[in-house]
N, C-alpha and C. Protein backbone atom coordinates (compact mmCIF):
# COMPACT_ATOMS: atom_id res chain seq x y z
N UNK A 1 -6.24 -8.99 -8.08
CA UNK A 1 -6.47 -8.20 -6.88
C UNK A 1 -5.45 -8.58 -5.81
N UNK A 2 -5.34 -7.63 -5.00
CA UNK A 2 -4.05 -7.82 -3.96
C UNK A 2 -4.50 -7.00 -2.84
N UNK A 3 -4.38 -7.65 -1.50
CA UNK A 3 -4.72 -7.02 -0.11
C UNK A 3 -4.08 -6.66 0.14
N UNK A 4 -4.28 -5.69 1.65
CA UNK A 4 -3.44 -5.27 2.37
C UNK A 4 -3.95 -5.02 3.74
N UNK A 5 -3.73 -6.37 4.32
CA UNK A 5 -4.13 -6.24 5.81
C UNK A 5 -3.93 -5.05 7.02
N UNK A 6 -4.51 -4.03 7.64
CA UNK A 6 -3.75 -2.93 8.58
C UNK A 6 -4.25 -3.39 9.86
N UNK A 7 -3.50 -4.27 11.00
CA UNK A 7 -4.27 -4.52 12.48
C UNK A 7 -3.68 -3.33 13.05
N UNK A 8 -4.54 -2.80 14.33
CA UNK A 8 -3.84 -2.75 15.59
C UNK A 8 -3.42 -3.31 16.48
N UNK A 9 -2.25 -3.64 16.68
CA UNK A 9 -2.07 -4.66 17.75
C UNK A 9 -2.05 -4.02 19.33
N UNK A 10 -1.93 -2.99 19.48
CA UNK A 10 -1.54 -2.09 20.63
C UNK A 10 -2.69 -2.01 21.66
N UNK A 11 -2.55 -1.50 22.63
CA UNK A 11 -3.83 -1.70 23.44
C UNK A 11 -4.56 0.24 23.20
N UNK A 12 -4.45 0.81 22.56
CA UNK A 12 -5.00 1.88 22.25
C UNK A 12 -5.30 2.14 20.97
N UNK A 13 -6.36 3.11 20.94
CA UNK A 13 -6.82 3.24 19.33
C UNK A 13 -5.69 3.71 18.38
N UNK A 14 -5.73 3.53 17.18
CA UNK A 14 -4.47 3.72 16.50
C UNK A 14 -5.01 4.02 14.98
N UNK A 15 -4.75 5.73 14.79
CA UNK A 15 -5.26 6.95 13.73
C UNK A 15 -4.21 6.20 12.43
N UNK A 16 -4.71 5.85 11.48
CA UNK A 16 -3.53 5.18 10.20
C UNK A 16 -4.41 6.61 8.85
N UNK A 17 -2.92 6.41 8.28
CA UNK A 17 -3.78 6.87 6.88
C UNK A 17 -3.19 6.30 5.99
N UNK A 18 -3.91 6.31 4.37
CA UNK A 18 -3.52 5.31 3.63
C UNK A 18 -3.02 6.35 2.78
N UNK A 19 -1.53 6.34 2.11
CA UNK A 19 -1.11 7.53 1.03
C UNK A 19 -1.64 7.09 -0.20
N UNK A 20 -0.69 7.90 -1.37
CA UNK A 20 -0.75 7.07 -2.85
C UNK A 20 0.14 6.36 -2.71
N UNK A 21 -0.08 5.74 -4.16
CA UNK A 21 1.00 4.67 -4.36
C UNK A 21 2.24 5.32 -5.08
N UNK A 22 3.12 5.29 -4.30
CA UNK A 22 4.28 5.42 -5.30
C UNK A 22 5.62 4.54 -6.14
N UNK A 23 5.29 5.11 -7.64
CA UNK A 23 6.00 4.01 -8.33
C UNK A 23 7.27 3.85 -8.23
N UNK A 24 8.30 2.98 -8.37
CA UNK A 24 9.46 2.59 -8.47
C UNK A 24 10.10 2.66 -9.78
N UNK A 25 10.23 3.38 -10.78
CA UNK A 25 10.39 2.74 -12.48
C UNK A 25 11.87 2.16 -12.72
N UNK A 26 11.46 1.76 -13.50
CA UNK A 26 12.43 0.89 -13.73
C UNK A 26 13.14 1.24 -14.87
N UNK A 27 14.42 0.66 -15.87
CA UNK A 27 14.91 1.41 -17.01
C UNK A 27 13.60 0.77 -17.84
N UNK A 28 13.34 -0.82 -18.07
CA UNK A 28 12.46 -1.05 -19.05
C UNK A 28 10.94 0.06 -19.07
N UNK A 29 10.59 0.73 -17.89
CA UNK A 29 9.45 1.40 -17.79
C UNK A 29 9.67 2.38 -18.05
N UNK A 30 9.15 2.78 -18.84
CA UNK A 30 8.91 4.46 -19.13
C UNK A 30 7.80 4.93 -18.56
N UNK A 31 6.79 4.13 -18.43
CA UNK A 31 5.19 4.53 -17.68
C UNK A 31 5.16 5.14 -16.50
N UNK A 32 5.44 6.74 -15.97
CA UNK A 32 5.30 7.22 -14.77
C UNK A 32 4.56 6.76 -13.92
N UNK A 33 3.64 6.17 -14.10
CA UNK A 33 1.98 5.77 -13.03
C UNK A 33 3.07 4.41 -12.73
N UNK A 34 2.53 4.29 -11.57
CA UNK A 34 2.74 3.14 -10.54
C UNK A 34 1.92 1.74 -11.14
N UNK A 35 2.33 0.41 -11.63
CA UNK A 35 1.24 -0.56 -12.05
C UNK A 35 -0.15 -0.82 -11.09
N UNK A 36 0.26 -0.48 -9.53
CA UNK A 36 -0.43 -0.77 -8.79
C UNK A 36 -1.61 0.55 -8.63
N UNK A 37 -2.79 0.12 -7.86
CA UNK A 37 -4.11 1.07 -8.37
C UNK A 37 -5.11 0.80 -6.66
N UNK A 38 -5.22 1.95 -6.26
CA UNK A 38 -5.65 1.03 -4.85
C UNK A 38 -7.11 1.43 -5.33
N UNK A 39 -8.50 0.29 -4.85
CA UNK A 39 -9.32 -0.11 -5.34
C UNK A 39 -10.34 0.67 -4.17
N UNK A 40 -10.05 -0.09 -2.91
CA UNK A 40 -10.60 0.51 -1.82
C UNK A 40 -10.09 0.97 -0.64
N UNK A 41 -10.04 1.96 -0.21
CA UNK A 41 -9.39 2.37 1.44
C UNK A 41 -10.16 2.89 2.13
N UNK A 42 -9.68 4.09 2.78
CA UNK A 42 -10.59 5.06 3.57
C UNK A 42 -9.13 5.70 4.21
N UNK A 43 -9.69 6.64 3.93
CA UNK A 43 -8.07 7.91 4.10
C UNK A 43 -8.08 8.11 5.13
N UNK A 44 -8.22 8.47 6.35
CA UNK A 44 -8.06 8.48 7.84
C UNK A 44 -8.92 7.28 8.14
N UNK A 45 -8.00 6.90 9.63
CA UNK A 45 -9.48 5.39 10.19
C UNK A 45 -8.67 5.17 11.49
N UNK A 46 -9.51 5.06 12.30
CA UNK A 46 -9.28 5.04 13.85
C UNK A 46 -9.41 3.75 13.62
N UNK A 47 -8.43 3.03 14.23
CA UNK A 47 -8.75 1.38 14.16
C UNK A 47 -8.41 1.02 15.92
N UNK A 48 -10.06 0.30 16.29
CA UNK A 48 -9.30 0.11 17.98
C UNK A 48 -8.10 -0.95 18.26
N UNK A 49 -8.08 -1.29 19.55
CA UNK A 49 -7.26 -1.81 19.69
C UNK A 49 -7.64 -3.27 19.54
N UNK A 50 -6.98 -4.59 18.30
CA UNK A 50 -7.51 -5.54 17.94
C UNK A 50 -8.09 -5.77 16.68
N UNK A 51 -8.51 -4.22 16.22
CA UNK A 51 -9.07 -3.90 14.99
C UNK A 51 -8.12 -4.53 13.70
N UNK A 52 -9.12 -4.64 12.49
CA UNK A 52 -8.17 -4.69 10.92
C UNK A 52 -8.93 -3.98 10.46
N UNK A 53 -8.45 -3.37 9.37
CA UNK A 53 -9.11 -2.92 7.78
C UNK A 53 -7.89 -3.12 6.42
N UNK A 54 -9.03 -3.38 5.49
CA UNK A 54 -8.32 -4.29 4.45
C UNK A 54 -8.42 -3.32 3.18
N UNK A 55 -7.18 -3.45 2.66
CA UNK A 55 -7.31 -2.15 1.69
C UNK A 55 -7.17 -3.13 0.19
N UNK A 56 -7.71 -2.79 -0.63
CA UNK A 56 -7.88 -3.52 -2.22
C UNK A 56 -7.11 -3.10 -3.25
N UNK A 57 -6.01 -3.85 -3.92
CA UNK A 57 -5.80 -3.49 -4.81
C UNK A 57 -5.33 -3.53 -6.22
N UNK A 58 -5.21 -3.30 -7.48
CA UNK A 58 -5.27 -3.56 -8.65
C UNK A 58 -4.18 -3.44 -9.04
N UNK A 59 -3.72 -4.50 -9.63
CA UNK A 59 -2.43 -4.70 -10.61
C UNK A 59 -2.79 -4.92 -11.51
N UNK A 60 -2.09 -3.74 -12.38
CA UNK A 60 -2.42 -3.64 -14.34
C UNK A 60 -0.79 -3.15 -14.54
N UNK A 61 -0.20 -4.42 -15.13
CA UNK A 61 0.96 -4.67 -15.63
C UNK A 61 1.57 -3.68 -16.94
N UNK A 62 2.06 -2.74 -17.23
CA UNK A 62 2.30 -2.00 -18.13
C UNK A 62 3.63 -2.73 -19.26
N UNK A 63 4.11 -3.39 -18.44
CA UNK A 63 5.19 -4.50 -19.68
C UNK A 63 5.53 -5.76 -18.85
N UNK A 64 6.22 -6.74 -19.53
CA UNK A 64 6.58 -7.89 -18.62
C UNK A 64 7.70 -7.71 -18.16
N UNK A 65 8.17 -8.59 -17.06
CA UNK A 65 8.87 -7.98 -16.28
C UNK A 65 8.83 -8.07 -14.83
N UNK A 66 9.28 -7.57 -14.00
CA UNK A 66 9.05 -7.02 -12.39
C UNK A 66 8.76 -5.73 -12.39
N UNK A 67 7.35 -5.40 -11.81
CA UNK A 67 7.18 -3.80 -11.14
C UNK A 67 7.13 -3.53 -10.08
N UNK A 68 7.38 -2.51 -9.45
CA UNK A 68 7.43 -2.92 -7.45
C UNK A 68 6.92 -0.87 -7.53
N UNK A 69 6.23 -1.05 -6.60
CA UNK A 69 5.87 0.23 -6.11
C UNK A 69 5.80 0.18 -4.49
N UNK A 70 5.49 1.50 -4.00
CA UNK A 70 5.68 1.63 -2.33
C UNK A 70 3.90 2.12 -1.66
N UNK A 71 3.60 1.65 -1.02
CA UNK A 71 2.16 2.21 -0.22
C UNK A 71 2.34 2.55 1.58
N UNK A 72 2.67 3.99 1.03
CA UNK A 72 3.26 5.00 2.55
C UNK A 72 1.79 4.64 3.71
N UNK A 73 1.79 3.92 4.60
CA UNK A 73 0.49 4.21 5.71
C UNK A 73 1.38 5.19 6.77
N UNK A 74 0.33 6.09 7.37
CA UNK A 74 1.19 6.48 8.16
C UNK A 74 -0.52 6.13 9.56
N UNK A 75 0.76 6.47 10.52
CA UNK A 75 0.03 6.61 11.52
C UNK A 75 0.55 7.55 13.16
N UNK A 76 0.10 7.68 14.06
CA UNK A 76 0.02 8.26 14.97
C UNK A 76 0.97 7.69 16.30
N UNK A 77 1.26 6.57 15.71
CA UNK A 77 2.17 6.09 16.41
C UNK A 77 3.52 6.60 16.23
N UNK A 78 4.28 6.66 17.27
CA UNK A 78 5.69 7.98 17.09
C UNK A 78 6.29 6.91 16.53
N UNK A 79 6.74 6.04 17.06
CA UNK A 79 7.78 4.88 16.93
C UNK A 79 7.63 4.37 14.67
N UNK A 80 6.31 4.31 14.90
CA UNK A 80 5.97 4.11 13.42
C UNK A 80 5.55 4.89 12.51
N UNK A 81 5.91 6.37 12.52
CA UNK A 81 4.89 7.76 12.08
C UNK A 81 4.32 7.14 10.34
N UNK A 82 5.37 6.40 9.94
CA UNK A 82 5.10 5.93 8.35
C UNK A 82 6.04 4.81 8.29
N UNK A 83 5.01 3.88 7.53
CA UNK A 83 5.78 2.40 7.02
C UNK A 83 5.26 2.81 5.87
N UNK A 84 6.42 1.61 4.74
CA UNK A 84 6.17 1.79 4.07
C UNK A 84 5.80 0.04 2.88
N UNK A 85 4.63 -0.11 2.68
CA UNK A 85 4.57 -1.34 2.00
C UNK A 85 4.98 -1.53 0.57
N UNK A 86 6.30 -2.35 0.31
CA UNK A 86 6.63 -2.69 -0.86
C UNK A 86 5.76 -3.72 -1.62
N UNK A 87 5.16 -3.39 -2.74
CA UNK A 87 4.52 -3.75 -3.77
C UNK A 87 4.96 -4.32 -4.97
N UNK A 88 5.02 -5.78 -5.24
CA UNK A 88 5.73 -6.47 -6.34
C UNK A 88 4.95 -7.11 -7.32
N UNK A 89 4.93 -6.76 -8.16
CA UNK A 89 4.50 -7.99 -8.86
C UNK A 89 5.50 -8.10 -10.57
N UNK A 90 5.44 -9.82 -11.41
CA UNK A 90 5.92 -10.02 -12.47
C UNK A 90 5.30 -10.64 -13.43
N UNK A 91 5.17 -9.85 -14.78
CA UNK A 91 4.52 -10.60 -15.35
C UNK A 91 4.94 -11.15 -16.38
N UNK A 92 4.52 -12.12 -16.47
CA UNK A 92 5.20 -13.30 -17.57
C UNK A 92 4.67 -13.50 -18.99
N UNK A 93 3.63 -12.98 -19.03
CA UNK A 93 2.78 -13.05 -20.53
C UNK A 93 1.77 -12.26 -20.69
C-alpha cells in the first residue's frame, strides 16, 4: 500500500480532485493498465484551510523492473490548476 497525503496549506478552502492514474510504459511493459490502483479517494473534496485527506493505494507489479505512473490532482487554485504525482515503484522478485 502507498499514500498520498493532499494538505491545504492556504488560508482558504481549497476544491482538489483526484484523476486516474496514468501509466508510463515502458519497452519491457506491454501491460497498458498503470501497476498502480487507487484504493480510496473521493473525487471532488473541499479541504479547509489546514485540512489533509489521504488517498490509498495499490501496487500490483506486472514484471520486475521499475514502473512509474502519474496521479493528475487538480484543483481550484489558478497558480496550481493540476499537479501531477509521480508514482514509482521496483520490483525485485
Amino acid at each position: 500500500m502507498l499514500t498520498v497525503t493532499l494538505t491545504n496549506a492556504g488560508r482558504l478552502p481549497l476544491r482538489v480532485g483526484i484523476g486516474s492514474i496514468q501509466g508510463q510504459a515502458t519497452f519491457e511493459d506491454q501491460n497498458p493498465l498503470p501497476p498502480f490502483r487507487i484504493e480510496s479517494r473521493g473525487r471532488d473534496l473541499l479541504l479547509n484551510p489546514g485540512k489533509r485527506h489521504t488517498v490509498t493505494l495499490r501496487w500490483e507489479p506486472s514484471f520486475l523492473g521499475t514502473q512509474r505512473a502519474l496521479l493528475p490532482i487538480t484543483s481550484d487554485d489558478p497558480r496550481h490548476a493540476v499537479t501531477h504525482i509521480r508514482l514509482v515503484g521496483t520490483a525485485t522478485r
